[in-house]
Protein backbone atom coordinates (compact mmCIF):
# COMPACT_ATOMS: atom_id res chain seq x y z
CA UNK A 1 -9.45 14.46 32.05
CA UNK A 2 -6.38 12.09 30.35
CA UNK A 3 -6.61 8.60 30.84
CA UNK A 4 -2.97 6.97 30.33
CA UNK A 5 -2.22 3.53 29.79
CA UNK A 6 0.83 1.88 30.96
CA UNK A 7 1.88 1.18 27.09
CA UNK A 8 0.92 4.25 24.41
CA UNK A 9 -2.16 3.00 22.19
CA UNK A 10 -1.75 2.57 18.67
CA UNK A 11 -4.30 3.79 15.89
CA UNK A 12 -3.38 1.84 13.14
CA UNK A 13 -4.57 3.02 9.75
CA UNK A 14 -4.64 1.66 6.40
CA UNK A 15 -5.33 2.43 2.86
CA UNK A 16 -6.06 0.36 0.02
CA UNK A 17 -4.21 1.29 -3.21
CA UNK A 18 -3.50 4.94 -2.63
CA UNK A 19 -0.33 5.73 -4.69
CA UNK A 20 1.88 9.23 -4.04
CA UNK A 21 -1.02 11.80 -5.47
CA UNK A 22 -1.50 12.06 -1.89
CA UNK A 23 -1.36 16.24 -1.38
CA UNK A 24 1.51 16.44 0.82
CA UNK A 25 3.90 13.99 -1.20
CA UNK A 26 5.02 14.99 -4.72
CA UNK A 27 3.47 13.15 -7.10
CA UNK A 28 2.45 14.27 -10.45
CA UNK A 29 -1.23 14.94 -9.59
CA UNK A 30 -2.28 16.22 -5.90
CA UNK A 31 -5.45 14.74 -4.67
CA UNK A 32 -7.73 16.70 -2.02
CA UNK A 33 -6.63 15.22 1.29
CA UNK A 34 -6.96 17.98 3.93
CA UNK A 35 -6.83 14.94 6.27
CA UNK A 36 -3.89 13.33 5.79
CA UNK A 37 -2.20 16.48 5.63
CA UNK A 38 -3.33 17.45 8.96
CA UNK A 39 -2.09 14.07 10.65
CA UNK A 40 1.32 14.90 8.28
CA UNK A 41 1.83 18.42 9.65
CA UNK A 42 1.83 16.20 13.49
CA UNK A 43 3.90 14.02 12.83
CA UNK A 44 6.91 12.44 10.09
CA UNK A 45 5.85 11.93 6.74
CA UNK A 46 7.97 9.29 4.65
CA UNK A 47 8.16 10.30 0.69
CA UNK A 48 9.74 6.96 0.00
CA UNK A 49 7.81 4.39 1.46
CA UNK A 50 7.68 1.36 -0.33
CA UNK A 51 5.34 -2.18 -0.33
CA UNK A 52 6.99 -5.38 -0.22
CA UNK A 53 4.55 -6.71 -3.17
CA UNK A 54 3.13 -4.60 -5.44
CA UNK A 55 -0.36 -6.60 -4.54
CA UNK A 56 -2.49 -6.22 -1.68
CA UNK A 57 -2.02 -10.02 -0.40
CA UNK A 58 1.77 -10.45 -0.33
CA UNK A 59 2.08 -7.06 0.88
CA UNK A 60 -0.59 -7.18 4.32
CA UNK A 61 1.17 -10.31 4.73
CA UNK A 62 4.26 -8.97 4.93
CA UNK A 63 3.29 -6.04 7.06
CA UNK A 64 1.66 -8.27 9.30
CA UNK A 65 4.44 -11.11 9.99
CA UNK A 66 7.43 -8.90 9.53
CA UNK A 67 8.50 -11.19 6.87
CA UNK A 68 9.48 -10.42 2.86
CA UNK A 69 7.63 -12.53 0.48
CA UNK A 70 11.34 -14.22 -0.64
CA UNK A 71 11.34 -15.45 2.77
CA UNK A 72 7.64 -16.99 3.01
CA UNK A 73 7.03 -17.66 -0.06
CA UNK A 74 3.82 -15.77 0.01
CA UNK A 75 4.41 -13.89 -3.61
CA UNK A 76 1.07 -13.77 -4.69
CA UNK A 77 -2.38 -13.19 -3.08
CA UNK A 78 -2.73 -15.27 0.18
CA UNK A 79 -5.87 -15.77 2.14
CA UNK A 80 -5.67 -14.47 5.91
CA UNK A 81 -5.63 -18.02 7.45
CA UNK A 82 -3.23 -19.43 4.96
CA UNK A 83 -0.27 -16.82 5.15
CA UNK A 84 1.56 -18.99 8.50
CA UNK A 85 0.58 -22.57 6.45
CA UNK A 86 3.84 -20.94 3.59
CA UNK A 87 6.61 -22.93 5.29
CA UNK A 88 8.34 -23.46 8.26
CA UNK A 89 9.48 -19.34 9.07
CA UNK A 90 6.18 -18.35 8.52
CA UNK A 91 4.43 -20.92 10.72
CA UNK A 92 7.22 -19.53 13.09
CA UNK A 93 5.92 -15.72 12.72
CA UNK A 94 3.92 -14.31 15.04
CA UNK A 95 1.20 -11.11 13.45
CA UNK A 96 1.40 -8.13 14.55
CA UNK A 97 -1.77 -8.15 15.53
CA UNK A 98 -1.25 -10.87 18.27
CA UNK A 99 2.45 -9.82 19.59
CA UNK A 100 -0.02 -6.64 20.84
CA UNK A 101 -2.07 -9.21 21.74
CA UNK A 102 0.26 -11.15 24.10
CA UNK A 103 1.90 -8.06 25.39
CA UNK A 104 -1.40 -6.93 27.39
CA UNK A 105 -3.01 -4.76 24.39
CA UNK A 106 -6.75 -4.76 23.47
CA UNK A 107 -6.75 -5.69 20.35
CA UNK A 108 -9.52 -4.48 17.81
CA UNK A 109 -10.07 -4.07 13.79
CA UNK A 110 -12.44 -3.20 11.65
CA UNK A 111 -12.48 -3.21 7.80
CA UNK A 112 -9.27 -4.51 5.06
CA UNK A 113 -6.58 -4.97 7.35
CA UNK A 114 -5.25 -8.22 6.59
CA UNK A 115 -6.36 -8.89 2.51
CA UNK A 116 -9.41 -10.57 4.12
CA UNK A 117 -9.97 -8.88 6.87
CA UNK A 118 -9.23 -10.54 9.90
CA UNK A 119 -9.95 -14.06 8.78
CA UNK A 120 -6.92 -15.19 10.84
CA UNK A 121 -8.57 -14.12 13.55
CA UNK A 122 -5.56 -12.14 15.14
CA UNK A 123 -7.40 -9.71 16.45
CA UNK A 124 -9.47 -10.16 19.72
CA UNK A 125 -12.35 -7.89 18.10
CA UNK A 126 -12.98 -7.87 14.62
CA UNK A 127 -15.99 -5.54 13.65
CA UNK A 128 -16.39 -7.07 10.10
CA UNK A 129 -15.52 -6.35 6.81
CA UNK A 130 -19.88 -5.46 5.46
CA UNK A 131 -20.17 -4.85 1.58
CA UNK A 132 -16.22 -4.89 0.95
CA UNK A 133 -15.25 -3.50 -2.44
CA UNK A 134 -19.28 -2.59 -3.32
CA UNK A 135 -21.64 -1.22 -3.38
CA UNK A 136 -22.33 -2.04 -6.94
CA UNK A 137 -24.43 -1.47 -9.44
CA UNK A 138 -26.97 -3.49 -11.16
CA UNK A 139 -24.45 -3.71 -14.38
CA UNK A 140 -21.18 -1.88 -14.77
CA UNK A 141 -21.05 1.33 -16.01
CA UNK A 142 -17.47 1.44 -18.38
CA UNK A 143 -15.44 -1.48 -17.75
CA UNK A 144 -15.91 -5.17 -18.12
CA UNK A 145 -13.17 -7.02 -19.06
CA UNK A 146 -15.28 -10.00 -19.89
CA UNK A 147 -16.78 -7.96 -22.88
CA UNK A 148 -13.39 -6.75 -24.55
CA UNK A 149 -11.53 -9.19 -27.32
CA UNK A 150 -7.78 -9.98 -25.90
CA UNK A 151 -8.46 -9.19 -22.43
CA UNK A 152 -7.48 -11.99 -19.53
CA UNK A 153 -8.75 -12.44 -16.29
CA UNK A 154 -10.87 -10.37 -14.28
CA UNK A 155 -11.22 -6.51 -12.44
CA UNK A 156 -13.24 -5.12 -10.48
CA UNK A 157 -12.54 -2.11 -12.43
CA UNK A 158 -14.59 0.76 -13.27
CA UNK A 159 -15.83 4.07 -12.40
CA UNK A 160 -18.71 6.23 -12.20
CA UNK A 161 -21.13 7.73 -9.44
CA UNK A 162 -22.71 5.23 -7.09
CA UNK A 163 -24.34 4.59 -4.55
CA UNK A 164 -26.43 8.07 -3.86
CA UNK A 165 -25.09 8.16 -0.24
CA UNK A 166 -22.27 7.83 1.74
CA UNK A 167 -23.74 6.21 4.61
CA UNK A 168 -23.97 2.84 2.01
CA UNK A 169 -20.19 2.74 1.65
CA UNK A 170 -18.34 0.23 3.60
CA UNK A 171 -15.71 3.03 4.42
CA UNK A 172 -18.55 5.09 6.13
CA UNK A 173 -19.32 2.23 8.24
CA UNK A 174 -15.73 1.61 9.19
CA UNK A 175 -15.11 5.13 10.26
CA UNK A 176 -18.65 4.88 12.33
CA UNK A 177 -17.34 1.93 14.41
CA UNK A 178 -13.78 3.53 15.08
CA UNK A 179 -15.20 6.64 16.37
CA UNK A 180 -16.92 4.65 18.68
CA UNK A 181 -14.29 2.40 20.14
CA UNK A 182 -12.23 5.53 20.53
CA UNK A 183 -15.24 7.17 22.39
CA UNK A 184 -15.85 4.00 24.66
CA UNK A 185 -13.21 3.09 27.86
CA UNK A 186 -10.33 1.10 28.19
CA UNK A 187 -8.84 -0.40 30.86
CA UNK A 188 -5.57 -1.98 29.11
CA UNK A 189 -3.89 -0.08 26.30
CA UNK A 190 -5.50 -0.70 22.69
CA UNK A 191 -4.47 -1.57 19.16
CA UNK A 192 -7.21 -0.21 16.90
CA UNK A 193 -6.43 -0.74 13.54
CA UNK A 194 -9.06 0.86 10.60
CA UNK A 195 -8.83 -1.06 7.08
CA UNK A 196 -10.29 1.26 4.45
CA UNK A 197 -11.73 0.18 0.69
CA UNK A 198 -11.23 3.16 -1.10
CA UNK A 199 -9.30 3.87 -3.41
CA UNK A 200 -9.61 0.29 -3.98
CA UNK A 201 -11.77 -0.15 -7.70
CA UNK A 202 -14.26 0.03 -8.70
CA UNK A 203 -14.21 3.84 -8.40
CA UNK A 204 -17.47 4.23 -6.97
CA UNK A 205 -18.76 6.98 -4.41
CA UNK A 206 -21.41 9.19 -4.62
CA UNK A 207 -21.87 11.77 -7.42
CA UNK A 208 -20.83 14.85 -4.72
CA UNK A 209 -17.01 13.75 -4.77
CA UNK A 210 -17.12 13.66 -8.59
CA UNK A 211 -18.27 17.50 -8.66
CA UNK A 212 -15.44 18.06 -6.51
CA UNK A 213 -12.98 17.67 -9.78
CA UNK A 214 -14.55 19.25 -12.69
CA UNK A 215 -13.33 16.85 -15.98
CA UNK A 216 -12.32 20.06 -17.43
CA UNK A 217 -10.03 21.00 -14.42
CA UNK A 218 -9.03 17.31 -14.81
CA UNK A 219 -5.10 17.16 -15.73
CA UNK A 220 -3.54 13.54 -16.48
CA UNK A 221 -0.02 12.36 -15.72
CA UNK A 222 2.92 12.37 -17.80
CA UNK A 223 2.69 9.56 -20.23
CA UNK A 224 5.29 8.08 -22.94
CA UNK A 225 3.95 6.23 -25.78
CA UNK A 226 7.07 4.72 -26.93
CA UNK A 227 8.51 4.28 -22.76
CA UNK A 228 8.79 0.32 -23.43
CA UNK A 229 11.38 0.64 -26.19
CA UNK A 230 14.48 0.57 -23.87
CA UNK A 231 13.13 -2.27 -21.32
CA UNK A 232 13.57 -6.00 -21.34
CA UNK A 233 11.14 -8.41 -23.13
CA UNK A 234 11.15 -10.36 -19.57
CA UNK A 235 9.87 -6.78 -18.05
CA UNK A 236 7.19 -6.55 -20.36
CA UNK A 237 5.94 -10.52 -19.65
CA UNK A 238 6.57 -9.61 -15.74
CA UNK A 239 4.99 -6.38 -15.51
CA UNK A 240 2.08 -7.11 -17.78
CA UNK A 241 -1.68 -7.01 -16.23
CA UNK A 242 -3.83 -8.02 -19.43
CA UNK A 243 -7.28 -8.14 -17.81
CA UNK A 244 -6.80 -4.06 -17.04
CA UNK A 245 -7.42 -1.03 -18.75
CA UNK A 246 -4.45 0.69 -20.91
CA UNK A 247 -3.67 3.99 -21.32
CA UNK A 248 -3.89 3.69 -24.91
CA UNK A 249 -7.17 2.30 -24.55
CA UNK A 250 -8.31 5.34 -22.60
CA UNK A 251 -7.26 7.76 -25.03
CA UNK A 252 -8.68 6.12 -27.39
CA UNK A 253 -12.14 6.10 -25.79
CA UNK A 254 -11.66 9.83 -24.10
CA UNK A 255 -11.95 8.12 -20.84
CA UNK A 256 -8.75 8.75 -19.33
CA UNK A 257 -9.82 11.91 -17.64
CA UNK A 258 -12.82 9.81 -16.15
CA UNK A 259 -10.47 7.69 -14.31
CA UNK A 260 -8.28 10.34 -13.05
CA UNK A 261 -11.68 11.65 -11.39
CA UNK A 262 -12.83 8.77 -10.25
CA UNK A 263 -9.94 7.99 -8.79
CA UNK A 264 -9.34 11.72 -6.98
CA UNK A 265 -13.32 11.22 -5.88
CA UNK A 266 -12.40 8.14 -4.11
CA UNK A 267 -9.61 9.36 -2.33
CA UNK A 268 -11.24 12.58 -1.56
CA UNK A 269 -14.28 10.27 0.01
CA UNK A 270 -11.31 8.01 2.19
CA UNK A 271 -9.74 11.14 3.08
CA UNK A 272 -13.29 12.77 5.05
CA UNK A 273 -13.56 8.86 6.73
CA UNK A 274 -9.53 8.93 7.98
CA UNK A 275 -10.90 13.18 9.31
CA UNK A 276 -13.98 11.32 11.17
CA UNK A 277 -10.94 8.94 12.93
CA UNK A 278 -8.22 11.39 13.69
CA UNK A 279 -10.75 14.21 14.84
CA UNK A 280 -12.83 11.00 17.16
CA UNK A 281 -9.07 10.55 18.57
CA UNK A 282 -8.27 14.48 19.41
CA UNK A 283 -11.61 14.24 21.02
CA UNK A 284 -10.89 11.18 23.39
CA UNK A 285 -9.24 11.00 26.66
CA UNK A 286 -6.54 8.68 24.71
CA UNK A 287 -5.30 12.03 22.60
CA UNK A 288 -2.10 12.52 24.42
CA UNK A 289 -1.28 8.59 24.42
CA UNK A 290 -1.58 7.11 21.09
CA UNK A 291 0.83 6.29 18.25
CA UNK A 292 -0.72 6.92 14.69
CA UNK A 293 0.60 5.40 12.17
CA UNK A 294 -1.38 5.74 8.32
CA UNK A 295 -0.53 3.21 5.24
CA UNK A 296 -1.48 2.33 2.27
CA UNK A 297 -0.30 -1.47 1.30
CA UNK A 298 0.74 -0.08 -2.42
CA UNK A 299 0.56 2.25 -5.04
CA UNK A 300 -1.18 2.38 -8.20
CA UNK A 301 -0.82 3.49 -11.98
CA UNK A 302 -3.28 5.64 -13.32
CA UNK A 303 -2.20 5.92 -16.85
CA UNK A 304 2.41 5.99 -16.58
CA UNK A 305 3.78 3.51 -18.38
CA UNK A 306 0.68 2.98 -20.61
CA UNK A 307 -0.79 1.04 -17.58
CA UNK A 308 -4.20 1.49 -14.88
CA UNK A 309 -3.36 -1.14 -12.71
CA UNK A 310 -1.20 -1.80 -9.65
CA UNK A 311 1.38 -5.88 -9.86
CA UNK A 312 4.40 -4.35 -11.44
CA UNK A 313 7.91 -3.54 -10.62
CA UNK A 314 8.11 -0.05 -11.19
CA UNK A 315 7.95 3.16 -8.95
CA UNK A 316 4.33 4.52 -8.79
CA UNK A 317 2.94 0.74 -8.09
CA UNK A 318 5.40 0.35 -5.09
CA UNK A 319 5.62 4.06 -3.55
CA UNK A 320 3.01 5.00 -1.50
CA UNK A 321 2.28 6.70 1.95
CA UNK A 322 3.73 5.90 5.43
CA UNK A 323 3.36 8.29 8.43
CA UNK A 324 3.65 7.65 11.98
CA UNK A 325 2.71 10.29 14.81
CA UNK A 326 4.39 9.63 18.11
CA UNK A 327 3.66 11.00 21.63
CA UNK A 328 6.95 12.51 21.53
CA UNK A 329 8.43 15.09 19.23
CA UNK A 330 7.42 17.67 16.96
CA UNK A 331 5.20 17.49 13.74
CA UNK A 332 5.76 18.37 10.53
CA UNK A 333 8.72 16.43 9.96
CA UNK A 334 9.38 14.92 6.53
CA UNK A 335 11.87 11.95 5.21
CA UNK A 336 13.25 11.16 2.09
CA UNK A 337 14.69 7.99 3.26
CA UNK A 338 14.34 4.76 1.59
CA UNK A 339 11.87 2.73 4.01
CA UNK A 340 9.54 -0.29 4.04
CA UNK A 341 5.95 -1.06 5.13
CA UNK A 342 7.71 -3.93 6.93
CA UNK A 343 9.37 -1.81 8.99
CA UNK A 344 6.08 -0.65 10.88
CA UNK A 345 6.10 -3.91 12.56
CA UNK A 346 9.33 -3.27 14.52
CA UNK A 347 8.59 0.51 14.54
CA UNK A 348 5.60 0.55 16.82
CA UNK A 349 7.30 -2.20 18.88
CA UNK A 350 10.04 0.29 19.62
CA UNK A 351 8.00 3.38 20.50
CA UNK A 352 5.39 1.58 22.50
CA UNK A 353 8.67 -0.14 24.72
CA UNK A 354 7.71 -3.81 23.65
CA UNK A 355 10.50 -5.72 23.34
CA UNK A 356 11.93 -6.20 20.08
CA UNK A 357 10.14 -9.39 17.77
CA UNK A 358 13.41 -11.41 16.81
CA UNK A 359 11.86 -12.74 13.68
CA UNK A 360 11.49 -8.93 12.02
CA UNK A 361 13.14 -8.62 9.00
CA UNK A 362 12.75 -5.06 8.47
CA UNK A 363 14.03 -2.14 10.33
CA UNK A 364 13.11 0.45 13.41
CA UNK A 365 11.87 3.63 12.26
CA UNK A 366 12.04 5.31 15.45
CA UNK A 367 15.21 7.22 15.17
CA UNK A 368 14.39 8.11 11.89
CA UNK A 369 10.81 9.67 12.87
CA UNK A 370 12.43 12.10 15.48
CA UNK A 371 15.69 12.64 12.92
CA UNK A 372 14.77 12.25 9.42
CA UNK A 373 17.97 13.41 7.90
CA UNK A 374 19.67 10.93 10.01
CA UNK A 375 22.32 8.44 8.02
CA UNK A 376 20.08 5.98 6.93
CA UNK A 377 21.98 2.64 5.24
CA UNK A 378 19.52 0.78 4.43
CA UNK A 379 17.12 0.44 0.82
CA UNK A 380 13.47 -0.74 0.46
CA UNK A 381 12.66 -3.74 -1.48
CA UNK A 382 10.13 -4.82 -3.71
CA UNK A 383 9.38 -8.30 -4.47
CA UNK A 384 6.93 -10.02 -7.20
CA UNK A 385 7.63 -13.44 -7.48
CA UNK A 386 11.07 -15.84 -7.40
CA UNK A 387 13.95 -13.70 -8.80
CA UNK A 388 11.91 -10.30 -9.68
CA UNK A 389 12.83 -7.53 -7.15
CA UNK A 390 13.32 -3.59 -6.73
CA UNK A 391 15.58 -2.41 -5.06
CA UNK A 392 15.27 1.63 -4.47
CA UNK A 393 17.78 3.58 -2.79
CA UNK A 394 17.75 7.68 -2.02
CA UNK A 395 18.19 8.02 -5.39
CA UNK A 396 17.78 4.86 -8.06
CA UNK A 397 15.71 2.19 -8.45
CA UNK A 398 17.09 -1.10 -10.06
CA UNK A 399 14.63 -3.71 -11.08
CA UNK A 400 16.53 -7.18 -11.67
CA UNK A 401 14.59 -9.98 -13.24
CA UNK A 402 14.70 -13.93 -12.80
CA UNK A 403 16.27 -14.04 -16.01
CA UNK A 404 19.13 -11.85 -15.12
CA UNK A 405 17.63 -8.49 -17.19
CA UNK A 406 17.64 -5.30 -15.70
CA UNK A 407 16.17 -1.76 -15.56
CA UNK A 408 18.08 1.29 -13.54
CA UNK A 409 16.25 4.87 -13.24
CA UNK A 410 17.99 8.13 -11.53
CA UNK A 411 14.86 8.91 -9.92
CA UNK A 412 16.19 12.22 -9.30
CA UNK A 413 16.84 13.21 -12.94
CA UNK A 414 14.09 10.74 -14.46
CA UNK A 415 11.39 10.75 -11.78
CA UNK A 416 8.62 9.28 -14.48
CA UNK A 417 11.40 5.95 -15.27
CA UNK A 418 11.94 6.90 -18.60
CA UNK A 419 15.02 6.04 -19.53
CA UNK A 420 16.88 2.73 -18.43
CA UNK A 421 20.51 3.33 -17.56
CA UNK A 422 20.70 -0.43 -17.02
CA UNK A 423 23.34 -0.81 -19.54
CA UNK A 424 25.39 2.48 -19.12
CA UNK A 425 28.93 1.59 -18.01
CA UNK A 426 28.91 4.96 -16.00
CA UNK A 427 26.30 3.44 -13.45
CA UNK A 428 28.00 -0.22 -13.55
CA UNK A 429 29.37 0.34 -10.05
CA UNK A 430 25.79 1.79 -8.96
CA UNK A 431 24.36 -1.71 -10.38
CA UNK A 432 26.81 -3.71 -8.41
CA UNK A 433 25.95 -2.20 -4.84
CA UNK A 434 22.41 -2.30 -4.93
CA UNK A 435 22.78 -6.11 -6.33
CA UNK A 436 24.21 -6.70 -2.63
CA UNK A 437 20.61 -6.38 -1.04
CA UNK A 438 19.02 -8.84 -3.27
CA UNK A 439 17.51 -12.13 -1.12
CA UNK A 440 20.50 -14.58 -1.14
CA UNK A 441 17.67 -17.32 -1.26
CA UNK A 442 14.27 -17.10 -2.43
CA UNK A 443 11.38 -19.43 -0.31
CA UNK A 444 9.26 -21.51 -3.22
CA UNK A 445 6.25 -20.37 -4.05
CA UNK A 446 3.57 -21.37 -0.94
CA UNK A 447 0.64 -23.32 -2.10
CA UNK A 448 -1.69 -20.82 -0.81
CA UNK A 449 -0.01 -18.14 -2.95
CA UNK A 450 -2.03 -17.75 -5.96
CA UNK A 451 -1.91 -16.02 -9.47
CA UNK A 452 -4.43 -16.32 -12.03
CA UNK A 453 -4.13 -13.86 -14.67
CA UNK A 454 -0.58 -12.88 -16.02
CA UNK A 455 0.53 -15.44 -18.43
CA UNK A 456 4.50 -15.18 -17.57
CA UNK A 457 3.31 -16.62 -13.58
CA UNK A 458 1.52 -18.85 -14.74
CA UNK A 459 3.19 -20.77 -17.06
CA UNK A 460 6.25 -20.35 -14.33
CA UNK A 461 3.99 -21.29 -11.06
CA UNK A 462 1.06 -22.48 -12.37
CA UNK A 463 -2.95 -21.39 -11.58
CA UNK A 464 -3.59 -22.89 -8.62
């Protein structure tokens, strides 16, 4: 028997720092994520999907409110209850979470979904957040940045087998709760939204998802020892994340590979918890009336650009994975489309026949979903602090600093941003169109938005 709602349902589902090694996109390693493939074959995958911050606070935030960070001022990482306090358009915003909310949805969550949770309390059932990032270890088992001469700031980086079961991960016990909201009854039509850790560090899970990926079947991405050469000195201050790991480092140590597993163990481990979801879902009366959508609020380098860390302007730390299934339509579909995670916000507004939120910055999706190879005018922006954006159309990426430097990559030609055309006369004009969807003004920097690590933010803003 189907039970239908008035409105569709909406599973919303989010990961924490998976980049585009996701199987069914085409980055330069392919993880093990028979999952996400399945929910990609029914529906429309989005191979450029990009954050609004390369950090998990600015980013939720501007998922959530609909909002870039130029026009909050919520650059850096924001606690839940502080993102409206930014300034007066974001005390204006109303979260996702409660337009549902007001519109006659049942609202629940359960995990990461804002960078605390839920401690906004937008939701009108919030299962908890448990352990968070852990379990962990009695001591750490290869990286403590605390221990290491030159490093700054603090990680919870590192890797290795832990706990011994699965049951003791955080992600377990997310997946556990969501199967049973979706197995319970509902009067109203719900908005279930799943926050999952992994592939969040530290790269912990137990020792089975490490024997998945053999270190000797272990292959590492392409990596350029001199790739800085042709980038701006302001790039290097921006970009820079001195508390993490570098590549260098790595190769140095032979750990590099370790990491690379690690990191494929964790998202094989979040991949089995989004199966337990999805296959919960195609076992519930609410199969034939719910919207999926699945996210991740970033990417993440694993070695490019002699860098293991996400907070930079370049592609790998930006592109990640966006895929909606609607009731309607075929599956399988795939777009190459330059789109935002802000744009989920007026997205599933427009398939679940809410009217529109007039404060969305971003755009519909729907069209696109149903006609991926539709013309598509728009670019997806990336934002990390006052003045530092990427802009990425279908086929370049131009990164324009508060100082006025620049970077420009043909990510067609030069997929692994390798060479800067920045200063090529041949691409001036490309330079000059992309400039137009820079942020005409740029909101200060909210009190609540804090940075603690990289020296160039905060000498400019401060430590809070």
């Amino acid at each position: 028997m189907q039970l239908f709602a008035q409105q569709p349902n909406i599973l919303f589902i989010s990961v924490d720092d998976l980049n585009d090694y996701v199987n069914v996109m085409d980055g330069p390693i392919r993880a093990f994520t028979p999952n996400i493939d399945r929910l990609a074959s029914q529906g429309t995958l989005f191979t450029n999907a990009h954050s609004q911050a390369p950090i998990c606070g600015p980013s939720r935030a501007s998922i959530m409110t609909g909002l870039y960070p130029s026009s909050t001022g919520n650059y850096f990482q924001v606690e839940d209850d502080h993102i409206s306090k930014a300034n007066g358009l974001s005390q204006k915003a109303i979260f996702m979470s409660q337009y549902f909310g007001q519109h006659g949805y049942k609202t629940m969550a359960i995990g990461k979904v804002f960078h605390n949770g839920d401690r906004a309390n937008t939701f009108g059932e919030y299962g908890g957040g448990y352990d968070w990032f852990g379990p962990f270890p009695k001591e750490r088992f290869n990286y403590d940045p605390s221990k290491i001469e030159g490093k700054i700031g603090g990680t919870q980086t590192d890797w290795g087998a832990f706990p011994e079961f699965d049951s003791l991960m955080p992600d377990y016990k997310y997946a556990q709760w969501a199967v049973q909201k979706l197995q319970e009854s509902h009067e109203d039509p719900f908005f279930l939204a799943v926050g999952f850790i992994r592939p969040h560090v530290p790269w912990h899970v137990p020792q089975k998802w490490f024997d998945m990926f053999p270190l000797e079947s272990i292959q590492t991405p392409p990596f350029k020892s001199n790739d800085f050469d042709d980038i701006p000195a302001f790039s290097r201050r921006v970009n820079n994340a001195p508390m993490m790991p570098t590549t260098e480092e790595l190769i140095k140590n032979g750990q590099w590979k370790e990491v690379i597993q690690a990191y494929l163990a964790c998202v094989a481990f979040v991949d089995a918890q989004i199966g337990k979801v999805l296959t919960a879902l195609e076992e519930s009366p609410y199969a034939e009336n719910t919207i999926v959508v699945l996210w991740s609020d970033h990417g993440h380098h694993l070695g490019e650009k002699n860098r293991v860390s996400k907070q930079s302007l370049w592609e790998r730390d930006s592109r990640t994975l966006l895929l909606f299934k609607d009731i309607k339509g075929d599956g399988g579909k795939v777009s190459h489309k330059p789109v935002q995670l802000m744009d989920i916000y007026p997205t599933l507004l427009e398939l679940s026949g809410l009217p529109a939120y007039e404060l969305a910055e971003g755009n519909s999706l729907a069209n696109l979903i149903h006609h991926p190879d539709m013309d598509w005018p728009h670019v997806a922006l990336t934002i990390y602090g006052i003045g530092n954006v990427a802009i990425r159309s279908d086929q370049y990426r131009l990164i324009q600093y508060e100082d006025g430097s620049q970077e420009l990559y043909d990510l067609i030609e030069d997929p692994y941003e390798w060479t800067n055309l920045a200063n090529s006369q041949k691409h001036a004009g490309i330079i000059l169109e992309l400039q137009k969807a820079i942020p005409k003004k740029w909101a200060e920097n909210s009190d609540y938005s804090k940075h603690r690590f990289n020296e160039y933010f905060i000498e400019r803003y401060g430590s809070k």
